[in-house]
Protein backbone atom coordinates (compact mmCIF):
# COMPACT_ATOMS: atom_id res chain seq x y z
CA UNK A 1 -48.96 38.19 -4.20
CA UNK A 2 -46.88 36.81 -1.55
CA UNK A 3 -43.56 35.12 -2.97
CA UNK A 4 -43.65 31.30 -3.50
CA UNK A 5 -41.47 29.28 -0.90
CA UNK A 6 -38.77 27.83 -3.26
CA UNK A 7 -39.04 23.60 -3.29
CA UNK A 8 -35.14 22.51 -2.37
CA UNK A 9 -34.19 19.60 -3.44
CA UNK A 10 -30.74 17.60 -2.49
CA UNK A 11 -28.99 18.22 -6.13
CA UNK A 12 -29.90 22.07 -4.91
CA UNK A 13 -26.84 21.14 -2.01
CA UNK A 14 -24.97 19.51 -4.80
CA UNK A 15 -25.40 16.08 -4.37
CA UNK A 16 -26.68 14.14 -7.10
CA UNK A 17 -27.91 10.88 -5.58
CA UNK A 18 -28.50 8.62 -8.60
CA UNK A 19 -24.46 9.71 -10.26
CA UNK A 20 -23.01 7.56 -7.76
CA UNK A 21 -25.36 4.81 -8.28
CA UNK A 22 -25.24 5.00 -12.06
CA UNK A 23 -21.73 5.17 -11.76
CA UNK A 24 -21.50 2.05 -9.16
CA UNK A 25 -23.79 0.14 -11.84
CA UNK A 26 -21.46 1.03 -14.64
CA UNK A 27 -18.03 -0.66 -13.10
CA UNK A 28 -20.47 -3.56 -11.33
CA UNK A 29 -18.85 -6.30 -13.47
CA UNK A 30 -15.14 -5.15 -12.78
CA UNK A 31 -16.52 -5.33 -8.60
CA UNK A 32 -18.53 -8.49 -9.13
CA UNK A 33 -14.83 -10.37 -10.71
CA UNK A 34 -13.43 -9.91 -7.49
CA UNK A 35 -15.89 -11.97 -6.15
CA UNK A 36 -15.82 -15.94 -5.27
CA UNK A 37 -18.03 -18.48 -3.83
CA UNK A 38 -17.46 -17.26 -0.71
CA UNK A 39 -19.15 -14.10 -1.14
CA UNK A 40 -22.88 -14.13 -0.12
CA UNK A 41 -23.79 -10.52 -0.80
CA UNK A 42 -24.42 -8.85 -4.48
CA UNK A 43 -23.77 -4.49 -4.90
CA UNK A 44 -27.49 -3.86 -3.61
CA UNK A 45 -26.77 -5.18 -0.11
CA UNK A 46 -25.75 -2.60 3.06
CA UNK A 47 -23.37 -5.00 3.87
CA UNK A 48 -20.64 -7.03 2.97
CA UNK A 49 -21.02 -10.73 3.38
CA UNK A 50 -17.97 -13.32 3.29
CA UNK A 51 -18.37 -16.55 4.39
CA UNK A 52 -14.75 -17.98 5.47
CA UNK A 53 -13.28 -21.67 4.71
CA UNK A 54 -12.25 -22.72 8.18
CA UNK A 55 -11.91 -25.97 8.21
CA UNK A 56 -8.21 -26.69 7.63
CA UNK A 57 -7.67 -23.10 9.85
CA UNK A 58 -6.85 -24.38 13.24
CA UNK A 59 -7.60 -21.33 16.19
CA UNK A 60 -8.51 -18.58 13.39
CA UNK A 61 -7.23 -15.15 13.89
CA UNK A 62 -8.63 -12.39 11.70
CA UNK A 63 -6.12 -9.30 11.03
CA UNK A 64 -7.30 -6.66 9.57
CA UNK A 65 -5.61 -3.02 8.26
CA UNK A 66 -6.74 0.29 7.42
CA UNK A 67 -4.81 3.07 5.48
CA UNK A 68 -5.12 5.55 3.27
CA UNK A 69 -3.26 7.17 -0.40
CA UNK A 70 -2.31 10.47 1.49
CA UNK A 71 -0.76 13.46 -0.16
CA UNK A 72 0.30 11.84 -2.76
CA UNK A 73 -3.26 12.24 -4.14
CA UNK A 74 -2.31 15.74 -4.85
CA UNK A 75 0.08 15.07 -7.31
CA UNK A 76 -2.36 12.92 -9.10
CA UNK A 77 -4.56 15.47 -9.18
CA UNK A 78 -1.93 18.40 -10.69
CA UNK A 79 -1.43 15.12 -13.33
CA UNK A 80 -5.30 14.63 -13.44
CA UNK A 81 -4.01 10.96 -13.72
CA UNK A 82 -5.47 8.30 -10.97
CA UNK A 83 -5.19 5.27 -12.90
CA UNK A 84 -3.25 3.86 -10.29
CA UNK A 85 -3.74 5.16 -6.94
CA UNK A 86 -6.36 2.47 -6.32
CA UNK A 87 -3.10 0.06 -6.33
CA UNK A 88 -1.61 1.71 -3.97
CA UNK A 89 -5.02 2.00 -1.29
CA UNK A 90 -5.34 -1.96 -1.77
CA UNK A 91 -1.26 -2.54 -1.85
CA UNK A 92 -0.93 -0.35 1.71
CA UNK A 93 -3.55 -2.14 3.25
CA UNK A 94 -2.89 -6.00 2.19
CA UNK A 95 0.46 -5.28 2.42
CA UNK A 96 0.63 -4.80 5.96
CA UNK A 97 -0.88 -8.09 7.03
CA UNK A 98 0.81 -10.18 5.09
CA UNK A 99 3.05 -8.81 7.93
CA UNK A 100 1.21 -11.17 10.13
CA UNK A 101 1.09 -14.21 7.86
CA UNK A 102 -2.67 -13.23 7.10
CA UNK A 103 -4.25 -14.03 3.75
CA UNK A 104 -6.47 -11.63 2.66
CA UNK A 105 -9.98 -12.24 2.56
CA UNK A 106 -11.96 -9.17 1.54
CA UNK A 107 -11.53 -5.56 0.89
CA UNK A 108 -13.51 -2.32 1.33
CA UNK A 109 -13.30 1.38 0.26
CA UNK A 110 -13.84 4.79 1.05
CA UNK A 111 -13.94 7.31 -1.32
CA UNK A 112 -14.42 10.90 -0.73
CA UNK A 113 -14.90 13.51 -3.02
CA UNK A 114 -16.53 17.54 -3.18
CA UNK A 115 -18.32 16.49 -6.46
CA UNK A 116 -18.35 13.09 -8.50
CA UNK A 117 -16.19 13.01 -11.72
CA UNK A 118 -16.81 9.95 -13.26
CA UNK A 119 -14.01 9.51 -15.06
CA UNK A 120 -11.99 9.89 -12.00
CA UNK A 121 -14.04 7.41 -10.30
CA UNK A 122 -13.49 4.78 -12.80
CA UNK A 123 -10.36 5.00 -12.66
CA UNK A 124 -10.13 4.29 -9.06
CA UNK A 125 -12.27 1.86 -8.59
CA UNK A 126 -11.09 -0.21 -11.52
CA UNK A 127 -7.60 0.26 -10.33
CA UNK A 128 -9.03 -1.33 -6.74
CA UNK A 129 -10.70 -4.03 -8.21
CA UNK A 130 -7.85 -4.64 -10.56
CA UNK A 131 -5.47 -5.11 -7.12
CA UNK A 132 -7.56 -7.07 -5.11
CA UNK A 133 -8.22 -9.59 -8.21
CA UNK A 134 -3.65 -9.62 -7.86
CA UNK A 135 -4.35 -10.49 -4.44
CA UNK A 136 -7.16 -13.04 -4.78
CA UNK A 137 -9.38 -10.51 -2.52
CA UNK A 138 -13.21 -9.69 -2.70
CA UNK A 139 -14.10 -5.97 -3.04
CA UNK A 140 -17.11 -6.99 -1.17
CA UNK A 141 -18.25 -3.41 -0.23
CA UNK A 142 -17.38 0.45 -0.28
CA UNK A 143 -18.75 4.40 -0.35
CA UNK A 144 -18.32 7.11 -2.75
CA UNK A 145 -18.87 9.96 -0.44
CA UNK A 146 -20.23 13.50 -2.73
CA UNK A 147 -19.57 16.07 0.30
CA UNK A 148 -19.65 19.13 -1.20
CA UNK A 149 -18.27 22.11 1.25
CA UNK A 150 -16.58 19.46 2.69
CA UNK A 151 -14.44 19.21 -0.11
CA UNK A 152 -13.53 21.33 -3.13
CA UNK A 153 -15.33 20.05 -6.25
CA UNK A 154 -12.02 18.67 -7.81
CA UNK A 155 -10.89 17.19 -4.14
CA UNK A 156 -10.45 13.30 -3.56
CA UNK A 157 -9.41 11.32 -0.83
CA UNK A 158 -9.16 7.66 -0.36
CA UNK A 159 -9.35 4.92 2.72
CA UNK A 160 -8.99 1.11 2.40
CA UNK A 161 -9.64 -1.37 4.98
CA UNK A 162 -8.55 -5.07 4.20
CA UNK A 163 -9.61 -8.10 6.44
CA UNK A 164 -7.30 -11.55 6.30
CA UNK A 165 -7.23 -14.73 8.09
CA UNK A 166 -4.06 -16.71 9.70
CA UNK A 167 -3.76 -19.75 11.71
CA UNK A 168 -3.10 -18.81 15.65
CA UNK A 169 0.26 -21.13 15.53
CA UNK A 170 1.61 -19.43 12.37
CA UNK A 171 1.38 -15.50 12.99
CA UNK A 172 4.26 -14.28 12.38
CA UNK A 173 5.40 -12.41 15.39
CA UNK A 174 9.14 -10.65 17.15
CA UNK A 175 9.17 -14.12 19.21
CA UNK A 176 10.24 -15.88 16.12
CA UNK A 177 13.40 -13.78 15.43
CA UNK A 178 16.77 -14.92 16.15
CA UNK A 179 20.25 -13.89 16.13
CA UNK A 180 22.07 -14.66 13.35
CA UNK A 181 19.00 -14.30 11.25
CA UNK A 182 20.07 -12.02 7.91
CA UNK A 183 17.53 -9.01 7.26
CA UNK A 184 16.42 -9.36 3.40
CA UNK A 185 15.52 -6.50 1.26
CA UNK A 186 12.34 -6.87 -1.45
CA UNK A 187 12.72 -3.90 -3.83
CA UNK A 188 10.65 -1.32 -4.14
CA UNK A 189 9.26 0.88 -7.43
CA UNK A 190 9.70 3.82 -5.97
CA UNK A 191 8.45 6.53 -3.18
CA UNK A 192 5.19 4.01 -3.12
CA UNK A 193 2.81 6.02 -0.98
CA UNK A 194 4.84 7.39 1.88
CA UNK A 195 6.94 11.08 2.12
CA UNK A 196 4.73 13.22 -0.59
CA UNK A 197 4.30 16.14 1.76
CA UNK A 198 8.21 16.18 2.00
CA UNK A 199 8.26 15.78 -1.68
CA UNK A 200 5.74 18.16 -2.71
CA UNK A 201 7.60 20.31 -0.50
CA UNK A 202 10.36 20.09 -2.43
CA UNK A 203 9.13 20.85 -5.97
CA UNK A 204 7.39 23.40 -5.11
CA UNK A 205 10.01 25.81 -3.63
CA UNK A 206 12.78 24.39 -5.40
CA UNK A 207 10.66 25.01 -8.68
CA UNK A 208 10.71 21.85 -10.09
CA UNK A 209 8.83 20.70 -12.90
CA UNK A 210 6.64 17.88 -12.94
CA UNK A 211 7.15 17.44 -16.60
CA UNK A 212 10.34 17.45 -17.16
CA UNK A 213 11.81 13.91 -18.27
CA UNK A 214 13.99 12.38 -14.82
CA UNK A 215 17.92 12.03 -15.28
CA UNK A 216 18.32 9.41 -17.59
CA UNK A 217 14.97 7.32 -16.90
CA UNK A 218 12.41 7.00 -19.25
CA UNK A 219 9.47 8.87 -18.15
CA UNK A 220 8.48 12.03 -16.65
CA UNK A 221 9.41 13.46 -13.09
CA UNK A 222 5.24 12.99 -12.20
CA UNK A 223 5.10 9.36 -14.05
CA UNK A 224 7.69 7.95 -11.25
CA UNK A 225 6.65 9.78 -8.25
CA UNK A 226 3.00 8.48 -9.34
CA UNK A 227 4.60 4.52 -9.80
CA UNK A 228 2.14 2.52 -7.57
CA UNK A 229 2.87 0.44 -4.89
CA UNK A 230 3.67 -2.92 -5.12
CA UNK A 231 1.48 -5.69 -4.60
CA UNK A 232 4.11 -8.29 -2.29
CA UNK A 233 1.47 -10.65 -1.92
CA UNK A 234 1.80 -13.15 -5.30
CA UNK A 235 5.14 -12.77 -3.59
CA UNK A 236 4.88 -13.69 -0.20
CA UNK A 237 2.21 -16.09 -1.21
CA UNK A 238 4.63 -18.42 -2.87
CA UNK A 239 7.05 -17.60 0.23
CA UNK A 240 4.70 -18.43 3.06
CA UNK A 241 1.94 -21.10 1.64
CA UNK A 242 3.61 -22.33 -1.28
CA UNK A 243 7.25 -23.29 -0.45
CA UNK A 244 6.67 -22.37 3.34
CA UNK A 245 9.64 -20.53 3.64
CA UNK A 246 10.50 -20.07 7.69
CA UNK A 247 10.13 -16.12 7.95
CA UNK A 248 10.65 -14.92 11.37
CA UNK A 249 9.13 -11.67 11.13
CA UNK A 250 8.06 -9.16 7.95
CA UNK A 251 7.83 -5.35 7.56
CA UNK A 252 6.18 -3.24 4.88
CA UNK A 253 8.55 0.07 4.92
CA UNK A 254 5.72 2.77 4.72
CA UNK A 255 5.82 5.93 6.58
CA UNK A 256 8.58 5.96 8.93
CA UNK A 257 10.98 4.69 6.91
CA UNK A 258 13.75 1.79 7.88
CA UNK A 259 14.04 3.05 11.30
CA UNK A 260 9.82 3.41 11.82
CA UNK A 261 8.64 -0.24 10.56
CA UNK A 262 12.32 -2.82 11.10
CA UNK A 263 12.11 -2.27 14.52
CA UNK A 264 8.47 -2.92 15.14
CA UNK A 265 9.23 -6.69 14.65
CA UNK A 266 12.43 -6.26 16.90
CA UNK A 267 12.78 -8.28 20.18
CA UNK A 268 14.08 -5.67 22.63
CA UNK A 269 17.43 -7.29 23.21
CA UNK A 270 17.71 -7.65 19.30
CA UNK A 271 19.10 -4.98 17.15
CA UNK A 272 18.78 -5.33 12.72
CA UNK A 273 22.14 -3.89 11.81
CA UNK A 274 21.97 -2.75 8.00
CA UNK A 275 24.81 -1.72 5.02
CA UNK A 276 23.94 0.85 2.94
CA UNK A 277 24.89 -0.06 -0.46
CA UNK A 278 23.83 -3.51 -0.66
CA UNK A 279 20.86 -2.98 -2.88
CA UNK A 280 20.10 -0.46 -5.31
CA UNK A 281 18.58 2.94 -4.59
CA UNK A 282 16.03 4.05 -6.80
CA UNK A 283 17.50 7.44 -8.62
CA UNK A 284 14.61 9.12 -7.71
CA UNK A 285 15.38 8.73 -3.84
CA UNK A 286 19.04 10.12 -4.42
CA UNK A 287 17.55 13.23 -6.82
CA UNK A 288 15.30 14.47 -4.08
CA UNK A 289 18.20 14.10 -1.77
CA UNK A 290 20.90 16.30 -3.57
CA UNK A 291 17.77 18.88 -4.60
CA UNK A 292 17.11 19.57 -0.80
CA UNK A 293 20.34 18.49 0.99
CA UNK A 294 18.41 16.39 2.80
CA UNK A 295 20.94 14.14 5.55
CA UNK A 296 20.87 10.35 4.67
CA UNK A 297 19.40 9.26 8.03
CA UNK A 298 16.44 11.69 7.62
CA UNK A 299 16.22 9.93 4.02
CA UNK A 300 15.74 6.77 6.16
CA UNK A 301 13.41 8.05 8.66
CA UNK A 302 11.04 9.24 5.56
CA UNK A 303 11.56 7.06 2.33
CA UNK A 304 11.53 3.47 1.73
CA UNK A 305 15.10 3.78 -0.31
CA UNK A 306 14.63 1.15 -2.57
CA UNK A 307 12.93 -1.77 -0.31
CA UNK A 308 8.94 -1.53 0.55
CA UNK A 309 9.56 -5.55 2.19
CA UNK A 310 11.68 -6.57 4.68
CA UNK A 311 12.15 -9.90 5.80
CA UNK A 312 14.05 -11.71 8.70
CA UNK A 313 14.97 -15.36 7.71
CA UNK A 314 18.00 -18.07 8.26
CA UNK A 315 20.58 -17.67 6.22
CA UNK A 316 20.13 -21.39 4.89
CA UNK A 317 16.77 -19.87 3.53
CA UNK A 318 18.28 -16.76 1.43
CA UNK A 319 18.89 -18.93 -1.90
CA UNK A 320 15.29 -19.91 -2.10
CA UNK A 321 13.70 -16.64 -0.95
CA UNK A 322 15.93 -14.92 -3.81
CA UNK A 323 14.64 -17.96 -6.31
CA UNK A 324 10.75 -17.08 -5.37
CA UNK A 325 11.20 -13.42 -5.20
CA UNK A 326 13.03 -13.77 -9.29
CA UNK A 327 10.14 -16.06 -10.49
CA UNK A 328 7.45 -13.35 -8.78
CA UNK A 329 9.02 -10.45 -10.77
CA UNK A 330 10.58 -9.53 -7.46
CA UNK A 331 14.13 -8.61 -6.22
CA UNK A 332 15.68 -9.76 -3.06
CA UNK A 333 18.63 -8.95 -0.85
CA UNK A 334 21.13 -9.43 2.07
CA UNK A 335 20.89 -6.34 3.50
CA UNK A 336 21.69 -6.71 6.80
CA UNK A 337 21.55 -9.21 9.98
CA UNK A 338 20.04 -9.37 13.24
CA UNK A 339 22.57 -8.95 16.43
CA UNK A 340 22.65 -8.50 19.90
CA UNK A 341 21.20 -4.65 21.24
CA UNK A 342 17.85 -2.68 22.15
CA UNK A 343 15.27 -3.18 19.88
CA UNK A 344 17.02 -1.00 17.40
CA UNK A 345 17.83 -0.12 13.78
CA UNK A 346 21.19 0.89 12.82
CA UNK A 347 22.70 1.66 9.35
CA UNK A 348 26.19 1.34 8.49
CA UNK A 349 26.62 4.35 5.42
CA UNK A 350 29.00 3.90 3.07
């Protein structure tokens, strides 16, 4: 008898289409507190629906962000801990518009995976929803991607895309900066999400153990490489809506380093002219520095260093952004000031 045709099916590809739905019906109450009045759509829609308040928002300007967790998802992986990368997807999105003066509005996800581990899942997405509810944001939508082939069964990777709203007249923009005006440091906890390949580089052919307790910190090597990102917007919040701080221009110090992100909110005739050794560097920046021999202005070209905010502000405003940044859990400092030049970052090592 001729051989039956075999009946495929997709879970025969490796795709199991009702996982991700159980699993998306599982964490629908930690989504669903995200959510406010102004959120018109439930899970079940193919859309996201957010309905904005407008009315005291004269000429509305939407910004919006995308960005992504990069390599530094492979050392959560090696950890099997990803309890907190979903901070740092929602922090490296929101982050950068509050670079505009945005508020956030709503946020949306992209996960990407070779096979769905629902522990791993969890984790993420609770970690998201946790962060947008720090950053009074809806987590009105998002995709868990199962590609196998695509991606190895134990492979992740993450996208974020945030959407805020700002008042034409109060973007912050370059125009706003003056001479004179100091350049304020907001500390950082660490690497946040920028510099992994360099690190991972690093460990691996300097042998390093992930491990191993750090220097004289509490915690393991892994534990403070894996720190999240911080949230600045409780922070700049207070600063901007609250107390309504003049701030002439902001920068979130991501890849790129000081010399990558300061001068994007340079005029070209300004230059921010910055003292090493005004602010603390984290240890870990310094240990990867003396393990490679890596040249402090490459450091600064990579790593944040110890500040993942920069502002530019009057110096009659420094006591009160240091006051707001203390009662946010935040530390602030004169780092520098804006002079005369091209558009340019320059740092005076001590």
């Amino acid at each position: 008898m001729p051989k039956k045709d075999k009946k495929y099916s997709y879970s025969d590809a490796g795709v199991d289409i009702g996982k991700a739905d159980r699993l998306l019906g599982g964490l629908k109450d930690s989504i669903t507190s995200t959510f406010s009045g102004r959120v018109l759509n439930d899970l079940s829609s193919f859309a996201g629906l957010f309905e904005p308040e407008l009315k005291d928002c004269k000429q509305p300007v939407l910004v919006s962000s995308t960005d992504g967790v990069g390599t530094k998802l492979l050392l959560a992986k090696q950890a099997d801990d990803y309890s907190t990368v979903g901070q740092d997807l929602v922090a490296m999105c929101i982050n950068d518009i509050l670079c505009c003066g945005a508020v956030p509005l709503f946020f949306l996800d992209y996960i990407a995976c070779g096979k769905i581990n629902e522990k791993t899942i969890k984790e993420v997405i609770s970690s998201i929803a946790s962060s947008c509810r720090r950053c009074n944001t809806a987590l009105i939508g998002g995709e868990t991607a199962e590609m196998p082939g695509m991606y190895g069964e134990d492979d992740l990777d993450l996208a974020g895309f945030a959407v805020g709203l700002v008042p034409k007249d109060r973007i912050i923009s370059r125009e706003n900066v003056r001479e004179g005006d100091l350049v304020v440091g907001i500390s950082s906890s660490g690497v946040h999400s920028n510099g992994f390949s360099l690190v991972r580089k690093i460990i691996k052919e300097k042998g390093l153990s992930l491990d191993a307790p750090f220097g004289t910190e509490e915690g393991t090597l892994v534990q403070h490489l894996l720190r999240p990102t911080k949230l600045y917007f409780p922070f700049v919040s207070q600063l901007l809506h609250v107390h309504k701080i003049d701030i002439h221009g902001i920068a979130h110090i991501t890849g790129g380093g000081f010399y990558g992100n300061i001068n994007r909110i340079l005029p070209a005739n300004m230059q921010a002219a910055i003292t090493e050794g005004r602010w603390p560097v984290h240890p870990i920046f310094d240990y990867f520095m003396h393990q490679a021999q890596i040249e402090k202005p490459e450091m600064y070209h990579v790593f944040n260093m110890g500040i993942g905010l920069v502002l530019l502000a009057g110096q009659k405003d420094l006591q009160a952004i240091e006051r707001i940044a203390q009662d946010a859990g935040q530390q602030a400092y004169p780092i520098g000031q804006i002079k005369k030049g091209k558009g340019e970052v320059s740092i005076d090592f001590q």
